[in-house]
Protein backbone atom coordinates (compact mmCIF):
# COMPACT_ATOMS: atom_id res chain seq x y z
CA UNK A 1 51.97 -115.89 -67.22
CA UNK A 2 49.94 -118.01 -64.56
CA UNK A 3 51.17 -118.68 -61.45
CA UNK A 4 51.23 -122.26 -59.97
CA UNK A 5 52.01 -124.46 -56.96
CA UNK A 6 53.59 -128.47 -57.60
CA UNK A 7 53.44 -130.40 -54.58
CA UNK A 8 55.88 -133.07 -55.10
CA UNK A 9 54.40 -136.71 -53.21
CA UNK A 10 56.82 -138.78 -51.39
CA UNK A 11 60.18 -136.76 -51.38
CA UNK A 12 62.70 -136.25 -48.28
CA UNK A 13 60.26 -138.73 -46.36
CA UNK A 14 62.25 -141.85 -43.98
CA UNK A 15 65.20 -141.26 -46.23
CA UNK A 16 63.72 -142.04 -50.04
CA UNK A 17 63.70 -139.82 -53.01
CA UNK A 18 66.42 -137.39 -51.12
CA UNK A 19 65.91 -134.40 -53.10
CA UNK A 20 67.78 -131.23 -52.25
CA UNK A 21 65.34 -128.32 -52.97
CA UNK A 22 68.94 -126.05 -55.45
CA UNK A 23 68.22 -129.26 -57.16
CA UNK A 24 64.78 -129.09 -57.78
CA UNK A 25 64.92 -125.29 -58.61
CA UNK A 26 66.98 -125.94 -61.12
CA UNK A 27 65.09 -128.73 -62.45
CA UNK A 28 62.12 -126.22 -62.96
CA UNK A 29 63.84 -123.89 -64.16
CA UNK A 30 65.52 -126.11 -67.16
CA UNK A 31 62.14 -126.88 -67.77
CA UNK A 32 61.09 -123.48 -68.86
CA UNK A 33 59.71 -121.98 -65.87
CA UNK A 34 60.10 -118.72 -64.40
CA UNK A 35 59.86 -117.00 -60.79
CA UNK A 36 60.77 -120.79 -59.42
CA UNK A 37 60.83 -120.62 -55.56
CA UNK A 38 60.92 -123.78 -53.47
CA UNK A 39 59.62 -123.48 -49.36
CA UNK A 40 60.72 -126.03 -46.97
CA UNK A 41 62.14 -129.87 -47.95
CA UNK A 42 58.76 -131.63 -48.62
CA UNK A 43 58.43 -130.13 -52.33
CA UNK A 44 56.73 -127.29 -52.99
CA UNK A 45 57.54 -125.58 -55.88
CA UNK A 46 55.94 -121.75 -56.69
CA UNK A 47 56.53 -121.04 -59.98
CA UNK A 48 54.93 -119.29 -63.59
CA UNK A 49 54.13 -120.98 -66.80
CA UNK A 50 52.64 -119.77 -70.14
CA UNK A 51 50.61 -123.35 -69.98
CA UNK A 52 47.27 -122.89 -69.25
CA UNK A 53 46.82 -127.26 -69.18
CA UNK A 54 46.97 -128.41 -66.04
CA UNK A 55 47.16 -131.71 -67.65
CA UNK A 56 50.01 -131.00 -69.84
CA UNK A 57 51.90 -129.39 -67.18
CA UNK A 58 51.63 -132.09 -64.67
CA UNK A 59 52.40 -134.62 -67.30
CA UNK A 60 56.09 -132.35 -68.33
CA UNK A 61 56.74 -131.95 -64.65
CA UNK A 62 56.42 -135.62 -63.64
CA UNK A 63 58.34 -136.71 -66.75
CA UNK A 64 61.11 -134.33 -66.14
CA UNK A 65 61.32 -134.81 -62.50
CA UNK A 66 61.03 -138.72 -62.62
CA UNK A 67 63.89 -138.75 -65.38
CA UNK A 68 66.55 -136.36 -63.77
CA UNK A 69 66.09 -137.82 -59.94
CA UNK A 70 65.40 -141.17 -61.31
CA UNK A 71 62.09 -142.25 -59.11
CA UNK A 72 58.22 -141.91 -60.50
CA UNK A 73 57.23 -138.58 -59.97
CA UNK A 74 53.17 -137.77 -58.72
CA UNK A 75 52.75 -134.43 -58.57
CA UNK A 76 49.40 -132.13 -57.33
CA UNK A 77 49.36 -128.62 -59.41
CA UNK A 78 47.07 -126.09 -58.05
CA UNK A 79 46.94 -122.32 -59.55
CA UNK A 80 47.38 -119.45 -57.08
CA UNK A 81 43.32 -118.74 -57.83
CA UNK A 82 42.70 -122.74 -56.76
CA UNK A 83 45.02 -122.31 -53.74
CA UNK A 84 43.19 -119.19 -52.84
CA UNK A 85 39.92 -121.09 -53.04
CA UNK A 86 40.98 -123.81 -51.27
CA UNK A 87 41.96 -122.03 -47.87
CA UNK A 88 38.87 -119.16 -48.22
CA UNK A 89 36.44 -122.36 -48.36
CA UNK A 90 37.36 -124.51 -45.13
CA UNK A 91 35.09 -125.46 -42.97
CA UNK A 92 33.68 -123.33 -40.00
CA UNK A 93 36.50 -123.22 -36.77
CA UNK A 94 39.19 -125.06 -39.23
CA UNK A 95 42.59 -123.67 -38.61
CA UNK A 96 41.49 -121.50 -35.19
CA UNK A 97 42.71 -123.52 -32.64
CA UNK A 98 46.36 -124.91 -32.74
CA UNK A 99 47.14 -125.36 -29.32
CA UNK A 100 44.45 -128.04 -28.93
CA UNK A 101 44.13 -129.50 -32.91
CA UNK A 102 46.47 -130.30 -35.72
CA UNK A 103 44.90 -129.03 -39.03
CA UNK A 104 45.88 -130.84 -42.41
CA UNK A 105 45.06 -130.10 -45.88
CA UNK A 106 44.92 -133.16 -48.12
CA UNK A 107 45.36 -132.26 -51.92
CA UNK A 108 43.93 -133.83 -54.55
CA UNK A 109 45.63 -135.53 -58.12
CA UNK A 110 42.61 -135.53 -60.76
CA UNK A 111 40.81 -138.17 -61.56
CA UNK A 112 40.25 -137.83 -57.61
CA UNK A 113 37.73 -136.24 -56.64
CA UNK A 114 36.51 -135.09 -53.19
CA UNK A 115 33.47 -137.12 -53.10
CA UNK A 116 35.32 -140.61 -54.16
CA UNK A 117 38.45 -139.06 -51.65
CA UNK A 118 36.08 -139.00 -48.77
CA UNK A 119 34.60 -142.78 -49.01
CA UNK A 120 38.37 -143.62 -48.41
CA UNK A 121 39.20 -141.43 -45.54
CA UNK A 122 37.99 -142.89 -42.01
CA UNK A 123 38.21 -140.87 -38.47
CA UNK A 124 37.80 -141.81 -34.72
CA UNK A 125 35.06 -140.33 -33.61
CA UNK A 126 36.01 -137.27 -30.90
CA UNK A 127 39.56 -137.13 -32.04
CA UNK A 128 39.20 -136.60 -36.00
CA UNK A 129 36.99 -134.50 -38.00
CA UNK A 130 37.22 -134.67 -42.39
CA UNK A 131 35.32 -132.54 -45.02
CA UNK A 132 35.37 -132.71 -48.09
CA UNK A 133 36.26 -129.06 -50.43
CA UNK A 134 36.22 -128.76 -53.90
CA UNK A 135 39.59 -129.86 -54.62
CA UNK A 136 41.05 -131.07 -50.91
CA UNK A 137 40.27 -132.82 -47.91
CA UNK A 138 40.53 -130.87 -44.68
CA UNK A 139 41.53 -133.31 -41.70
CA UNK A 140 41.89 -132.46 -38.27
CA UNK A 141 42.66 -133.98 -35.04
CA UNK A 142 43.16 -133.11 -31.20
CA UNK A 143 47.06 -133.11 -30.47
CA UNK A 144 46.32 -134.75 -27.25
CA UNK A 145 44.98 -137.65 -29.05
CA UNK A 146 47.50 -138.28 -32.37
CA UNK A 147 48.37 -141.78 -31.68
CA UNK A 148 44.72 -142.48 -32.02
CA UNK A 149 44.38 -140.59 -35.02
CA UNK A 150 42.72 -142.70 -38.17
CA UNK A 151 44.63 -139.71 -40.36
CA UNK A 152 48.26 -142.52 -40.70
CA UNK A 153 45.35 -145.24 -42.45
CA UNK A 154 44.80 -142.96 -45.74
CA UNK A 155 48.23 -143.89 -46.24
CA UNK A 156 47.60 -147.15 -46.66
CA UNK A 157 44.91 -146.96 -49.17
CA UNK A 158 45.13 -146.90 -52.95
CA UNK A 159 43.43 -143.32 -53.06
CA UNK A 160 46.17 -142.01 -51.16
CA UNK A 161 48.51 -142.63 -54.52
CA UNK A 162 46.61 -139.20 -56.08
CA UNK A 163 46.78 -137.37 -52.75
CA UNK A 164 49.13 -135.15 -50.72
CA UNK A 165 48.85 -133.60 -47.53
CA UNK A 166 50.39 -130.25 -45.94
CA UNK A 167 49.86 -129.04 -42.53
CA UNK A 168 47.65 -125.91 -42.18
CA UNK A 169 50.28 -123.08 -41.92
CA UNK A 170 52.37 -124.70 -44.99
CA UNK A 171 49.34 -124.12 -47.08
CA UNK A 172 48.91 -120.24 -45.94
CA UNK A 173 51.80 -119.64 -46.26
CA UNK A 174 52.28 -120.75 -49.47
CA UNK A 175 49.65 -118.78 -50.61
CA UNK A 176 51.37 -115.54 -48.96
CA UNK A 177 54.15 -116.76 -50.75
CA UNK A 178 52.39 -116.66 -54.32
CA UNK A 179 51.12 -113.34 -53.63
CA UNK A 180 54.14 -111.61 -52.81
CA UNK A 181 55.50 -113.31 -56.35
CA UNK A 182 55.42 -111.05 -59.09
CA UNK A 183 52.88 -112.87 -61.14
């Protein structure tokens, strides 16, 4: 069995796509999966698959999520190897300092790739810092200076449909998460 994480886009955000994470479970697991686990309400889903297509996968999950909740899923799918990849390869001092910087991971949907990601993304100089990984986008910015933060614009950009973005100790700890699965 291989052991994935779907991050859902756009649910439980300003009131749209209310999706109560029993719900989803069970939409998973009527789908065929196994070990399903869901952590916190912005959709993401642990779970184990026989697939070994990423491509297939994402394509059963969106059409079986967008049909029982009745909105057009987008879904990221990242393997518990991927995941592992993503958070061993950040950049030097990412994640060290939370009292003084917010740390974001953005995910990316294939065809997107890091390099085209990056020639979307924008930051104010001496509050936000981006680099691009393999498959993500890390993003920071100094707490003290949010408002001014350029990291609100990606949403605004057409890139941003094949992109989702956790905060720095949702992404650890979904990893933890994976590895304490059975899998």
């Amino acid at each position: 069995m291989n052991q994935y994480l779907a991050l859902l886009r756009g649910i439980n955000v300003g009131g749209k796509n209310i999706i109560k994470m029993a719900d989803l479970k069970a939409s998973f697991e009527e789908m065929g999966f196994s070990n399903v686990v869901t952590y916190i309400q912005s959709g993401n889903v642990l779970f184990l698959s026989e697939e070994k297509d990423k491509t297939l996968l994402i394509t059963k999950i969106e059409k079986g999520l967008s049909i029982r909740f009745n909105f057009e899923a987008k879904i990221v799918v990242v393997s518990r190897k991927e995941l592992a990849a993503i958070i061993r390869n950040v950049p030097d001092g990412f994640g060290t300092d939370e009292k003084k910087f917010r740390y974001n991971v953005i995910f990316l949907k294939e065809p997107l790739t890091s390099k085209d990601a990056m020639k979307t993304v924008s930051v104010r100089e001496g509050v936000d810092t981006a680099h691009a990984g393999k498959q993500a986008l890390y993003f920071s910015h100094l707490i003290s200076r949010a408002s001014q933060s350029h990291l609100s614009k990606i949403i605004g950009t057409p890139a941003y449909q094949n992109m989702t973005i956790r905060n720095w100790n949702t992404t650890t700890k979904l990893l933890a998460l994976m590895e304490g699965q059975n899998g």
